[in-house]
Protein backbone atom coordinates (compact mmCIF):
# COMPACT_ATOMS: atom_id res chain seq x y z
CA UNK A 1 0.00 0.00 0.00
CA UNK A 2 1.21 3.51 -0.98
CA UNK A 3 1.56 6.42 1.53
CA UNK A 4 -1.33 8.34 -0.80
CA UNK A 5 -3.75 5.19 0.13
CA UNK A 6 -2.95 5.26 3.37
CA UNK A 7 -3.07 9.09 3.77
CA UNK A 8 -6.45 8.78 1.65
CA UNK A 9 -7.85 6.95 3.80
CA UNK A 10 -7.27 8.35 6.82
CA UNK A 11 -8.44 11.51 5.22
CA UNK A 12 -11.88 9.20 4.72
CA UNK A 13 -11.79 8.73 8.42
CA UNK A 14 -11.50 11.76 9.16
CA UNK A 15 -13.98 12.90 7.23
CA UNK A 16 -16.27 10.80 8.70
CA UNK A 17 -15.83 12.11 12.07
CA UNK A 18 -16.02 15.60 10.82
CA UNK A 19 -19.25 14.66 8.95
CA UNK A 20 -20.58 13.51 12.39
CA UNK A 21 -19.56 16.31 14.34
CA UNK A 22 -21.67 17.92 12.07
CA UNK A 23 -24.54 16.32 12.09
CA UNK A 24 -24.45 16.32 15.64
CA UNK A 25 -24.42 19.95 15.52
CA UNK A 26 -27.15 19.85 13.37
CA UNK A 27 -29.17 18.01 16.07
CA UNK A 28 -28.29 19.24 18.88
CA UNK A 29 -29.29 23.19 17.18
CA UNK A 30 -32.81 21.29 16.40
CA UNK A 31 -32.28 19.35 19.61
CA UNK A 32 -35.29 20.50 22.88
CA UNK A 33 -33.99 22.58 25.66
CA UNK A 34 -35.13 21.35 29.06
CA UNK A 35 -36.39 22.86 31.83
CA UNK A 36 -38.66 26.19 31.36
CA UNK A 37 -37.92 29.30 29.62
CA UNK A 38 -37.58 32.26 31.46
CA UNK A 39 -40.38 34.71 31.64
CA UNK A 40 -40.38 37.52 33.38
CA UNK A 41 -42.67 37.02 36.63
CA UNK A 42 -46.35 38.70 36.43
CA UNK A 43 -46.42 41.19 39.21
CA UNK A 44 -49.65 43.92 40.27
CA UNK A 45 -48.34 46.89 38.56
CA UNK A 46 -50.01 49.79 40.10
CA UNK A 47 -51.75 52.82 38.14
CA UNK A 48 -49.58 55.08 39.90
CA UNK A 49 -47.24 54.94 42.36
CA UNK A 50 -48.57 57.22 45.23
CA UNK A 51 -51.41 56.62 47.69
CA UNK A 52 -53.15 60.05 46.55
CA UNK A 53 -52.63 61.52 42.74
CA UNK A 54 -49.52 63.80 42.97
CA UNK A 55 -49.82 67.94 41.95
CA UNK A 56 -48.81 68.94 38.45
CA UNK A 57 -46.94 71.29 40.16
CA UNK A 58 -45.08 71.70 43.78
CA UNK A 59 -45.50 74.58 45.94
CA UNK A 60 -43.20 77.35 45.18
CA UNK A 61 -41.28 79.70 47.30
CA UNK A 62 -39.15 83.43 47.08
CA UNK A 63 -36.34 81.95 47.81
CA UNK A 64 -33.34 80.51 46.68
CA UNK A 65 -34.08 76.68 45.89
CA UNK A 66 -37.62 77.63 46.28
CA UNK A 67 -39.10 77.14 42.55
CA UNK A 68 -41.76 75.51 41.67
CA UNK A 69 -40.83 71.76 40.17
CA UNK A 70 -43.27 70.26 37.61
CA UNK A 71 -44.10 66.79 37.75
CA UNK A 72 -43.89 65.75 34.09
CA UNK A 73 -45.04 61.82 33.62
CA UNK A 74 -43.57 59.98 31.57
CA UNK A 75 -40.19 61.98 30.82
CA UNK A 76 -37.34 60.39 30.01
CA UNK A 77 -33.98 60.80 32.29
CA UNK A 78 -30.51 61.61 30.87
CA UNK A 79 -27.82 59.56 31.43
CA UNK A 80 -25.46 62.88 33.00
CA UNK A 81 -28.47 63.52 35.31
CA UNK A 82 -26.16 65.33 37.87
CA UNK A 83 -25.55 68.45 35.14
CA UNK A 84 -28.72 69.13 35.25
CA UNK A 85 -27.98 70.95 38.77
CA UNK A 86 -25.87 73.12 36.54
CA UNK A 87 -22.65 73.05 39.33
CA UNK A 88 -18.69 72.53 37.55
CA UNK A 89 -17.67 71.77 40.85
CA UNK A 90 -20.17 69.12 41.13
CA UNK A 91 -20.03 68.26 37.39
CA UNK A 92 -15.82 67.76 38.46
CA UNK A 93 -16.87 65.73 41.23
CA UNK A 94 -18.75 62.85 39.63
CA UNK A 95 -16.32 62.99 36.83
CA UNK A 96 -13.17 61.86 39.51
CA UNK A 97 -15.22 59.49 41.21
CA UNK A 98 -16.71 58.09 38.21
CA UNK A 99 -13.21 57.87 37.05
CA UNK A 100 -11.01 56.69 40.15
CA UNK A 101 -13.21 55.09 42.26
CA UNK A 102 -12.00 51.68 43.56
CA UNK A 103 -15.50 49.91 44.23
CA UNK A 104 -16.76 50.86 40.56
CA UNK A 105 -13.70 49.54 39.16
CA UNK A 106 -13.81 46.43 41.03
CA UNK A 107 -17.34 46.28 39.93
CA UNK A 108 -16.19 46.89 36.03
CA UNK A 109 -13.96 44.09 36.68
CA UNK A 110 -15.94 41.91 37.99
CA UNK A 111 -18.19 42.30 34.57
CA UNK A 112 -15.36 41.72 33.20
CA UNK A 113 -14.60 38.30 34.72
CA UNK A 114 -18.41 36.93 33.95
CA UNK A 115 -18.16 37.95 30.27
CA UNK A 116 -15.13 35.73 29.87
CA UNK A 117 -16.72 33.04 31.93
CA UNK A 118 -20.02 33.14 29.67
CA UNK A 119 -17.55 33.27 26.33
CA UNK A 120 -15.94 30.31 28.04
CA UNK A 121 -18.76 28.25 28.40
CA UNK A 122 -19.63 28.83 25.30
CA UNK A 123 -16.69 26.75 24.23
CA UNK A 124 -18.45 23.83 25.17
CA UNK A 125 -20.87 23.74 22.58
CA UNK A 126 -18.24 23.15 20.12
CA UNK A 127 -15.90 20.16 19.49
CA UNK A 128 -12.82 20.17 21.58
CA UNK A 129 -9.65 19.00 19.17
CA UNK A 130 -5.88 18.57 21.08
CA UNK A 131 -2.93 17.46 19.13
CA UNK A 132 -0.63 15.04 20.91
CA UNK A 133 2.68 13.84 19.97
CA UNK A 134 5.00 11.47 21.88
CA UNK A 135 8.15 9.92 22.30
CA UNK A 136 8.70 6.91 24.53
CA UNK A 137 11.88 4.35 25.40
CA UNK A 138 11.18 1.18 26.81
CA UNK A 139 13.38 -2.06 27.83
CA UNK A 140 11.45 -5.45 27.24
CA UNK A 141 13.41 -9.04 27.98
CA UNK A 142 13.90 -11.51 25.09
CA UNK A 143 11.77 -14.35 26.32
CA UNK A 144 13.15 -17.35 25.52
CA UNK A 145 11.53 -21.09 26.47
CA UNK A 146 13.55 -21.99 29.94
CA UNK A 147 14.23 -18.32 30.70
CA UNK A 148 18.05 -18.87 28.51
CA UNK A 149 19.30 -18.27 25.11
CA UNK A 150 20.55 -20.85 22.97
CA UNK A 151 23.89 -20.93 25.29
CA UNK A 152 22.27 -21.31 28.19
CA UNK A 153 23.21 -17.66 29.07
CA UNK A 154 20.89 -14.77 30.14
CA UNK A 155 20.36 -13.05 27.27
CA UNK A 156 20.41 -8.73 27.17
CA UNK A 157 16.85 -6.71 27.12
CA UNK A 158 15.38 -5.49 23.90
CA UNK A 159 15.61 -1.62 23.96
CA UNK A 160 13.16 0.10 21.60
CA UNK A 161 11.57 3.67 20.66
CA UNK A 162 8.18 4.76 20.05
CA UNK A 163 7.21 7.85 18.38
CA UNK A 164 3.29 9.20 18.23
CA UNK A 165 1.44 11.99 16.91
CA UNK A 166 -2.05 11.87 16.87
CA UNK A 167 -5.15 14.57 16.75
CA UNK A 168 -7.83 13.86 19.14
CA UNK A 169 -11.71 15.23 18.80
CA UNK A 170 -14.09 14.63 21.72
CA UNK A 171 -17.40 16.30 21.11
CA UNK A 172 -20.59 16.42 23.84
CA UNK A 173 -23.82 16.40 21.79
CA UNK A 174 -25.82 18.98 23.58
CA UNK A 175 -29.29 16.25 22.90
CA UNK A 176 -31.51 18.33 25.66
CA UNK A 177 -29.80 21.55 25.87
CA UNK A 178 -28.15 21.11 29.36
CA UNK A 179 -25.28 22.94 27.64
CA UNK A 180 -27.28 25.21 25.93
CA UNK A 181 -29.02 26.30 29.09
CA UNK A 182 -25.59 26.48 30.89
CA UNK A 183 -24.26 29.51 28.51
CA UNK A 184 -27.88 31.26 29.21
CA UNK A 185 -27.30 30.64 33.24
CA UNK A 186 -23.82 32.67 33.05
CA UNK A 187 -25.60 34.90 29.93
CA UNK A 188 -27.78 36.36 33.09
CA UNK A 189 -25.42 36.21 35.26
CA UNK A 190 -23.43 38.98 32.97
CA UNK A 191 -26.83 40.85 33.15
CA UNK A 192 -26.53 40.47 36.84
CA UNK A 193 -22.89 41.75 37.18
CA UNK A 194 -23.71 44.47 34.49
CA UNK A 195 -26.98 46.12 36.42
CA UNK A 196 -24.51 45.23 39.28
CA UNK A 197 -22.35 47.86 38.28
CA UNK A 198 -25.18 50.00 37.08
CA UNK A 199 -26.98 50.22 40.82
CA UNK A 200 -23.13 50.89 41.87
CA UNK A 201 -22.86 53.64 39.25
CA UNK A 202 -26.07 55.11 40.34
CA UNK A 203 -25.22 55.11 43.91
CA UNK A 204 -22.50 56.41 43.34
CA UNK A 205 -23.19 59.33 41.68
CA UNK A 206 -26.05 59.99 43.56
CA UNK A 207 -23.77 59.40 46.97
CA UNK A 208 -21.73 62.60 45.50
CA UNK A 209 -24.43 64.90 44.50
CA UNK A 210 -25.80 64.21 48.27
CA UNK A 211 -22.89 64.65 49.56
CA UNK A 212 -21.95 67.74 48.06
CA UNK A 213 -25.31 69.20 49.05
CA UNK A 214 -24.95 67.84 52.80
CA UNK A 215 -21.67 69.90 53.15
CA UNK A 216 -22.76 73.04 51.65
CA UNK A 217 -26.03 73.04 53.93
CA UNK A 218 -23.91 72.57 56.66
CA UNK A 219 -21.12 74.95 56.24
CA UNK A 220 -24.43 77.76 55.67
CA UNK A 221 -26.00 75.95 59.23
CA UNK A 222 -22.05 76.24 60.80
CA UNK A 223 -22.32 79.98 59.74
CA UNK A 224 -25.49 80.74 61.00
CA UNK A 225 -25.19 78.86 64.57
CA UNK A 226 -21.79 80.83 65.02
CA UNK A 227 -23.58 83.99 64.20
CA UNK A 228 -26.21 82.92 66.67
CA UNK A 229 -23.25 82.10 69.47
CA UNK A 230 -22.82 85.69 69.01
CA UNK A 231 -26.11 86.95 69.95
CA UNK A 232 -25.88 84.66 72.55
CA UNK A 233 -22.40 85.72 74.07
CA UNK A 234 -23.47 89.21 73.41
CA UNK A 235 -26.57 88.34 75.72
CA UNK A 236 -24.65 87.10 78.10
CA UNK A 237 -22.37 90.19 78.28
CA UNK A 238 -25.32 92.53 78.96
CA UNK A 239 -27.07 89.83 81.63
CA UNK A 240 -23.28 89.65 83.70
CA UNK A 241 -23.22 93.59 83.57
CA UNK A 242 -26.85 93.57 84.92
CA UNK A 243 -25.85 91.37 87.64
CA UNK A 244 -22.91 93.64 88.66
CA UNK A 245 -25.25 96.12 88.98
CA UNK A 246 -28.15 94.34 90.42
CA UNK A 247 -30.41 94.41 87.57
CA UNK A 248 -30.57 90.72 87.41
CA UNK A 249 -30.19 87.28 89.47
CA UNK A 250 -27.42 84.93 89.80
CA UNK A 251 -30.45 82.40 88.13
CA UNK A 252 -30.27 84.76 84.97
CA UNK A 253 -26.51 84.38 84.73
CA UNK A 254 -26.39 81.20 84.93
CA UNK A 255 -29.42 80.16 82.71
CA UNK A 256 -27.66 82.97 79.62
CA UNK A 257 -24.47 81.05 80.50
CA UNK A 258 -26.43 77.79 79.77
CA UNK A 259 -27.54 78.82 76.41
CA UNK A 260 -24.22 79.74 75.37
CA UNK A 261 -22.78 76.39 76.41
CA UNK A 262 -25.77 74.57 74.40
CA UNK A 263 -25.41 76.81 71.60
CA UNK A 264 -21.53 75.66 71.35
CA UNK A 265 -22.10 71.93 71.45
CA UNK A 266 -24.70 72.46 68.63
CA UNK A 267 -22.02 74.10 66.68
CA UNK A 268 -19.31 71.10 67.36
CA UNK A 269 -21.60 67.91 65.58
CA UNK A 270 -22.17 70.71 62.33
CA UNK A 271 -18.20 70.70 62.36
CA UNK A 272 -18.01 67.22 62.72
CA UNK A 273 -20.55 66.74 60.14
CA UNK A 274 -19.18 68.87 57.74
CA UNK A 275 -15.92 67.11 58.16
CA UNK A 276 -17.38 63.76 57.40
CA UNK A 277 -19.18 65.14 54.49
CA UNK A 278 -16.10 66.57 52.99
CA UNK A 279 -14.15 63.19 53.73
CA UNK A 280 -17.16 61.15 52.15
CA UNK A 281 -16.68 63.02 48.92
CA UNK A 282 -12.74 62.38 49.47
CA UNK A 283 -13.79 58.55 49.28
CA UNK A 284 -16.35 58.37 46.90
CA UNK A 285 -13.56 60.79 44.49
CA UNK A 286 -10.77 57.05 45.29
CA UNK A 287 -8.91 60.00 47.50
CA UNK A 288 -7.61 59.90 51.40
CA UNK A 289 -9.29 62.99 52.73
CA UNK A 290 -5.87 64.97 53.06
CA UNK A 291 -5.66 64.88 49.23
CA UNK A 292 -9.35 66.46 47.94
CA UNK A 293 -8.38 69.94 46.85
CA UNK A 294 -11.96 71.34 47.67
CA UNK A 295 -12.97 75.12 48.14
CA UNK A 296 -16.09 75.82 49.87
CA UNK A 297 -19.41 74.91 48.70
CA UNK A 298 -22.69 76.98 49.05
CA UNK A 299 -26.02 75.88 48.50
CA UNK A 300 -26.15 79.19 45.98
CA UNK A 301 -23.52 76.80 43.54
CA UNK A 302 -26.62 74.10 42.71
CA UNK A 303 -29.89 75.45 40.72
CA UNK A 304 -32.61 73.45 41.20
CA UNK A 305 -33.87 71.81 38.28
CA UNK A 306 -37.65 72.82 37.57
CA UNK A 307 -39.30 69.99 35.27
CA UNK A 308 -38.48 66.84 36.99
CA UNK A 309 -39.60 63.07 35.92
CA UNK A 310 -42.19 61.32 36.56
CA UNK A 311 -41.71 57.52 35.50
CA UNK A 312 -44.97 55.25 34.77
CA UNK A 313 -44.64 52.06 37.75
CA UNK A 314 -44.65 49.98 34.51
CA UNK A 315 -41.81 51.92 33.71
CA UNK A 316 -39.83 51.46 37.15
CA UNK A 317 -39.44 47.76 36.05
CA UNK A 318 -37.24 48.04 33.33
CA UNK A 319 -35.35 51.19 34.62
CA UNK A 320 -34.41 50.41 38.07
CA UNK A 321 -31.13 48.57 37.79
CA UNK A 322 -32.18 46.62 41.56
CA UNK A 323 -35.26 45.06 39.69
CA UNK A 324 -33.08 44.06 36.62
CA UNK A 325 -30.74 42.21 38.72
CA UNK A 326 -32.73 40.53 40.47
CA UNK A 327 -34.64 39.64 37.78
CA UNK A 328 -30.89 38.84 35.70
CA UNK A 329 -30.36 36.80 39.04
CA UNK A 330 -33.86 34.43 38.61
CA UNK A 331 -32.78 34.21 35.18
CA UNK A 332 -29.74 32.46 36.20
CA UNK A 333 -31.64 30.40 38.87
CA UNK A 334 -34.04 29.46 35.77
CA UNK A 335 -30.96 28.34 33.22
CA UNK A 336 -29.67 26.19 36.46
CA UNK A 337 -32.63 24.19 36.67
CA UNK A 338 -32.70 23.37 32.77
CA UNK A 339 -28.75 22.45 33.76
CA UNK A 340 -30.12 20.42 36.54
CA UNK A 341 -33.18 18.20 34.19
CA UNK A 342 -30.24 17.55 31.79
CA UNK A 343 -28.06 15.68 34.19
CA UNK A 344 -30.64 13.29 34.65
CA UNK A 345 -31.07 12.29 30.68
CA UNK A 346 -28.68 10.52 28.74
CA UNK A 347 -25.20 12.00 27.89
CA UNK A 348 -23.84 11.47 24.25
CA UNK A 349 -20.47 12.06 23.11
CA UNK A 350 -18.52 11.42 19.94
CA UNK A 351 -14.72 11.17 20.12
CA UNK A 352 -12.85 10.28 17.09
CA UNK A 353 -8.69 10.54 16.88
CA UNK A 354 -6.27 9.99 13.77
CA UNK A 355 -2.29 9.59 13.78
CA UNK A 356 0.59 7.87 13.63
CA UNK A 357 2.58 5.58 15.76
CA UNK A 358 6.58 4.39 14.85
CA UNK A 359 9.40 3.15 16.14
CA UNK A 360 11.64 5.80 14.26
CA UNK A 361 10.64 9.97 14.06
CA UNK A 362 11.29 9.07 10.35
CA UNK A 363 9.14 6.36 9.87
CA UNK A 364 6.04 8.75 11.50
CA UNK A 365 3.18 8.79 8.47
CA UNK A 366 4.61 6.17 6.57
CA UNK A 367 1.78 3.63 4.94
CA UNK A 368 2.25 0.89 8.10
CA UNK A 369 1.94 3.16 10.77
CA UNK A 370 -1.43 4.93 10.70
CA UNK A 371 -3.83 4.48 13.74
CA UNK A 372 -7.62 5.99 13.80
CA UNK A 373 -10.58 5.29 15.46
CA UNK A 374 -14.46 7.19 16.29
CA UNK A 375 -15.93 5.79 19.34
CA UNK A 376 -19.77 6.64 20.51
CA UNK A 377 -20.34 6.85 23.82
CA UNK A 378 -24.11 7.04 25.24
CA UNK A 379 -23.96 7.64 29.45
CA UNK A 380 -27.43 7.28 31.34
CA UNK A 381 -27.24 7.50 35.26
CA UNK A 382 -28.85 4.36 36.89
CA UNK A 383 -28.48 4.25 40.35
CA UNK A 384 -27.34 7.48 42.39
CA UNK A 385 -29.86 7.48 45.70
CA UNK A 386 -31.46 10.22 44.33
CA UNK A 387 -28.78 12.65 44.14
CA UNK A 388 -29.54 14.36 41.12
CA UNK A 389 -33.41 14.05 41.74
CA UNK A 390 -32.69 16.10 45.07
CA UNK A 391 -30.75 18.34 43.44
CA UNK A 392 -33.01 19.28 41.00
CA UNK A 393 -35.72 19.97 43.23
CA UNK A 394 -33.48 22.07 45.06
CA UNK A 395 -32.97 24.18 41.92
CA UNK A 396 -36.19 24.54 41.95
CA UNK A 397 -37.07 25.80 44.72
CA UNK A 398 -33.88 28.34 44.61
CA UNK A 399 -35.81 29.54 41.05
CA UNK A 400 -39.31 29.63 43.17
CA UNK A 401 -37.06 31.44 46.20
CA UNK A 402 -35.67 33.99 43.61
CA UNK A 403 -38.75 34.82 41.69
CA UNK A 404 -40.17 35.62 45.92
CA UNK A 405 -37.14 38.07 45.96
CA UNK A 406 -37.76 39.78 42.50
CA UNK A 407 -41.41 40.53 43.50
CA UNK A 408 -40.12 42.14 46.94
CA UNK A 409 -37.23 43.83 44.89
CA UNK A 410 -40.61 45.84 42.76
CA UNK A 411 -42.45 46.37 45.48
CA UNK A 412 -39.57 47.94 47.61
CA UNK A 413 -38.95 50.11 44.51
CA UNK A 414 -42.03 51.19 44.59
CA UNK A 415 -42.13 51.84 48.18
CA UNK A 416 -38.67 54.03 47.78
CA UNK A 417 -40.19 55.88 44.81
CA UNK A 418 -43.30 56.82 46.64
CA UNK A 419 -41.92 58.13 49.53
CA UNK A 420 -39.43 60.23 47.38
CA UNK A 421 -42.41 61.72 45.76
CA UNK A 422 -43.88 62.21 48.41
CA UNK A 423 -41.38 64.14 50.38
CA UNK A 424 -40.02 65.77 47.19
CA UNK A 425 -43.90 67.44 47.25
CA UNK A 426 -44.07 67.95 50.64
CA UNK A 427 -40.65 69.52 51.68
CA UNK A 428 -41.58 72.05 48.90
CA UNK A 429 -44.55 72.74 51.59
CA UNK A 430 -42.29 72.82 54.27
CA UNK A 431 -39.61 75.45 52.44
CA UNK A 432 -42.40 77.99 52.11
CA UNK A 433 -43.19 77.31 56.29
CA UNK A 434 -39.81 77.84 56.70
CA UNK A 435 -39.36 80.84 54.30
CA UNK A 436 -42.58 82.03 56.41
CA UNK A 437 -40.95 81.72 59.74
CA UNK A 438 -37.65 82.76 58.91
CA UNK A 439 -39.61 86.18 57.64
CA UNK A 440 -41.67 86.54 60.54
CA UNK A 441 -38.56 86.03 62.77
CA UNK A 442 -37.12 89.08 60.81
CA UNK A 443 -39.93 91.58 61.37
CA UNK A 444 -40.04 90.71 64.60
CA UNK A 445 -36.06 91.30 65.28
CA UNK A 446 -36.51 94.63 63.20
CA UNK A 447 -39.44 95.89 65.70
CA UNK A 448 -37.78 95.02 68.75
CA UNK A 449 -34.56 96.75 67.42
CA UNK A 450 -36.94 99.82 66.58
CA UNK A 451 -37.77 99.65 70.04
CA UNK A 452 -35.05 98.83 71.78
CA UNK A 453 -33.91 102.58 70.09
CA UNK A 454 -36.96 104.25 71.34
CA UNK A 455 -36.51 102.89 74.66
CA UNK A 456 -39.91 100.99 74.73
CA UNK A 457 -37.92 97.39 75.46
CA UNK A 458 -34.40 96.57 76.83
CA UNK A 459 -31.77 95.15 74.79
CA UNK A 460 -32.07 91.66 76.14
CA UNK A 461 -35.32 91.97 73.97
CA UNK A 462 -33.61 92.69 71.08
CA UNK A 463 -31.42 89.23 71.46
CA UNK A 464 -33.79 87.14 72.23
CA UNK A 465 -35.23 88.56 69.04
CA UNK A 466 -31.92 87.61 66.97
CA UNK A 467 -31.69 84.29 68.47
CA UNK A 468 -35.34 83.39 67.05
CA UNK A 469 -34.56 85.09 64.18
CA UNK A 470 -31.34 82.72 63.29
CA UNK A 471 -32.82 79.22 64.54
CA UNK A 472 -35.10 80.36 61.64
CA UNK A 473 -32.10 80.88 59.45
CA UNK A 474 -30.79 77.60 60.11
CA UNK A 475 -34.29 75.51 59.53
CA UNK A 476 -34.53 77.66 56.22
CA UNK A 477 -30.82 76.37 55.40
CA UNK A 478 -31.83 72.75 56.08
CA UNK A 479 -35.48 73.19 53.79
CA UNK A 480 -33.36 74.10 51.06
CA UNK A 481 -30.74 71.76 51.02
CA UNK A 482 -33.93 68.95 51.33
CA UNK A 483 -35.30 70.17 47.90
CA UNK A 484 -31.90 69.30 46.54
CA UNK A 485 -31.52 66.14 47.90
CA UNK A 486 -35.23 65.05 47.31
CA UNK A 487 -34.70 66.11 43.25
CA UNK A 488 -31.11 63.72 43.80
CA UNK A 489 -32.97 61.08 45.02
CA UNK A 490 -35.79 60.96 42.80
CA UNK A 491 -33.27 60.71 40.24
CA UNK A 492 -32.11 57.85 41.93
CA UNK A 493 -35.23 56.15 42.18
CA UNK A 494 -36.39 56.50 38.45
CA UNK A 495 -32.98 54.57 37.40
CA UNK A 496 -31.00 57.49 36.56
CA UNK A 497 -30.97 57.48 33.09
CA UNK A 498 -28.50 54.20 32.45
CA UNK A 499 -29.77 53.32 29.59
CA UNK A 500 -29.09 56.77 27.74
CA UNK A 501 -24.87 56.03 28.84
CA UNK A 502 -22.57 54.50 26.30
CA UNK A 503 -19.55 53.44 28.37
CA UNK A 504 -21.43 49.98 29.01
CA UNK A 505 -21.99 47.91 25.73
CA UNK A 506 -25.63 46.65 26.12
CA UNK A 507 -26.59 43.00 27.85
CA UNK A 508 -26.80 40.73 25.22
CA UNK A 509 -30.00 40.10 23.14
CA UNK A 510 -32.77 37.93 23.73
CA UNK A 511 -31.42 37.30 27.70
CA UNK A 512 -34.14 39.22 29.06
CA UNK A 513 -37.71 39.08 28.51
CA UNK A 514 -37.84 42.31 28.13
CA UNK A 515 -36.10 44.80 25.79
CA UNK A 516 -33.89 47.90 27.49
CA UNK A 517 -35.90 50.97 27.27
């Protein structure tokens, strides 16, 4: 026989294993998938999110942070919602901690590490193929009859080489789509890790806007309660100089020494406060506080934004990236439990290998050295005590336990969003209160100074006056900076506007039931 025979016909052979490789492909594509298909879960999708119909419009106020914010349903949410505050320092900000901080990235990394896993498993749907090629020395005896040569003398071993090289194909036909649903488990769990990193982005940003707003309310409240120290010491000066001259009691001393000593340790947890704040933005910006190059920041740098969003509760289910996790998370749980039905069925494989096997490197392909062979292998578990029974009802009731947790992920979204709507309408109420106080407190301080110079009240009148007057100052700080932070975290509760960002590549289609907004 020729080498060209020989090398034809392991070319046939090889063929033939190709050809069923094929054709198992071809089945296994046609080929059932057990176990269900994933669907999202039907939930009781409210008409609207509050208890009682919300205002077109809040209640509006003369006052800085005081507009009037409409309540437009239905409007989308960009993706930079933080600009629409209209603050470069802020806008600076989210850009470093976007940028440098170390939980996003381990987040982004983490992404990372399921896409490869998913492109990994997708490797098992094709044939695996390994090359091998060998080279082996052995020492055999020469067997002869009475354990002697022909002179009765031990005769030397038989040394010898062996050379190999031979491709090997082992393919898994994927009959009931255990493999198939194995790619779509880690499929949603890239969905997972990506609205993973989505929530994080969100909270993220959101953490920084907050924070930014917390310390410029509080640096306005540390000004205004040192101011009020003031009127207090000031008081105090004019009580100790009435007691001197017997004008008032030691009780009056000591209760105007009181109020200076509480108005002090109110100032102290405003400093602390602040402190934190500023240290929280050091954090969120991947800094140690020592290195945030920060100037002061007023409420006066952040505009309130005046048409604010309004999402549909049908809505909240695709945009919320908590809901879409969870929901990427039953996903997974639902792929599992196809993974788990196909462990019980038969397993078929087709491995198939062609070479060459010589004593000499030389003699390696040569027409009396070929080898081949294509083996079929069917596996069917018989007896296991019910393992993989057990374990498949287990995956199912992990599915059952996460589709629980995906209905109490929507309705705690809907909880958070109503109560931001809520307060976001209500603390508008509460700024005009405040504005109305803080005004009152004003004409009031102005009369008793008008007074106090005509000589119809003492000046202890005219501090108690300015101490009212800048508590009211103070609650009027704090009603502004909760407009702010209720606009922030309605923001936060709508989703954010993720979908409307580019620096993510979209989940994969066909994953999720439903399409991205």
């Amino acid at each position: 026989m020729n080498s060209s025979s020989l090398f034809s016909k392991r070319a046939v052979a090889a063929g033939r294993a190709a050809r069923l490789a094929a054709a198992a492909a071809v089945l296994m594509a046609g080929g059932c998938e057990v176990g269900p298909d994933f669907r999202r879960p039907p939930s009781i999708t409210p008409g609207r999110v509050t208890t009682d119909p919300l205002p077109a419009r809040t209640a509006a106020s003369k006052v800085a942070e005081g507009a009037a914010q409409t309540l437009v349903v239905g409007r989308d949410i960009p993706g930079d919602w933080w600009r629409l505050f209209r603050s470069p320092v802020l806008d600076g900000l989210v850009r470093d901690a976007l940028r440098d901080n170390p939980s996003l990235q381990a987040a982004e990394e983490t992404l990372t590490q399921a896409r490869e896993l998913r492109l990994a498993q997708e490797g098992t749907l094709f044939p695996n193929i390994s090359g091998l090629a060998s080279r082996s020395r052995q020492e055999q005896p020469i067997s002869y009859e009475g354990g002697a040569g022909p002179d009765g003398r031990a005769q030397p071993a038989f040394l010898f080489s062996q050379y190999t090289a031979q491709l090997n194909l082992s393919y898994t036909l994927d009959v009931w789509g255990g493999l198939r649903r194995a790619v779509e488990q880690t499929g949603a769990t890239v969905d997972y890790r990506r609205f993973q990193l989505e929530a994080a982005q969100l909270a993220l940003t959101a953490g920084v806007v907050t924070s930014a707003i917390l310390l410029a309310s509080l640096q306005e409240q540390i000004d205004a309660q040192q101011q009020l120290i003031g009127f207090e010491q000031k008081q105090l000066d004019t009580v100790r100089q009435q007691f001197e001259l017997g004008g008032a009691t030691g009780t009056d001393l000591a209760t105007q020494q009181a109020q200076v000593a509480q108005a002090q340790t109110v100032l102290v947890p405003l400093q602390t406060q602040a402190a934190q704040a500023r240290d929280q933005l050091a954090a969120y910006t991947g800094r140690p506080p020592s290195a945030l190059i920060l100037g002061r920041i007023d409420l006066s740098n952040f505009t309130l934004p005046e048409e604010v969003p309004v999402s549909v509760p049908a809505a909240l289910l695709d945009q919320r990236p908590d809901i879409r996790a969870q929901e990427a998370l039953l996903h997974q749980q639902n792929a599992a439990l196809g993974v788990s039905i196909a462990q019980r069925l038969p397993n078929f494989t087709l491995s198939a290998s062609v070479g060459s096997s010589a004593a000499d490197v030389h003699q390696l392909f040569s027409p009396t050295t070929g080898l081949w062979s294509v083996v079929n292998q069917v596996t069917q578990p018989l007896f296991d005590a019910g393992q993989l029974l057990h374990q498949q009802r287990a995956q199912a009731a992990a599915t059952r336990a996460a589709a629980a947790s995906w209905r109490d992920t929507v309705v705690r979204a809907f909880q958070n969003t109503a109560d931001v709507l809520v307060a976001l309408t209500n603390d508008a109420q509460t700024l005009r209160y405040a504005l109305d106080a803080q005004l009152a407190a004003q004409r009031g301080l102005s009369l008793a100074s008008l007074q106090f110079k005509l000589g119809g009240v003492s000046y202890l009148s005219v501090l108690n006056a300015q101490q009212i007057y800048q508590n009211t100052v103070i609650t009027l700080v704090r009603a502004r900076a909760a407009r702010l932070a209720d606009t922030v975290a309605l923001f936060q509760a709508l989703g954010g506007g993720w979908w409307h960002r580019d620096d993510l590549p979209a989940p994969p289609p066909g994953l999720l039931s439903s399409p991205l907004p």
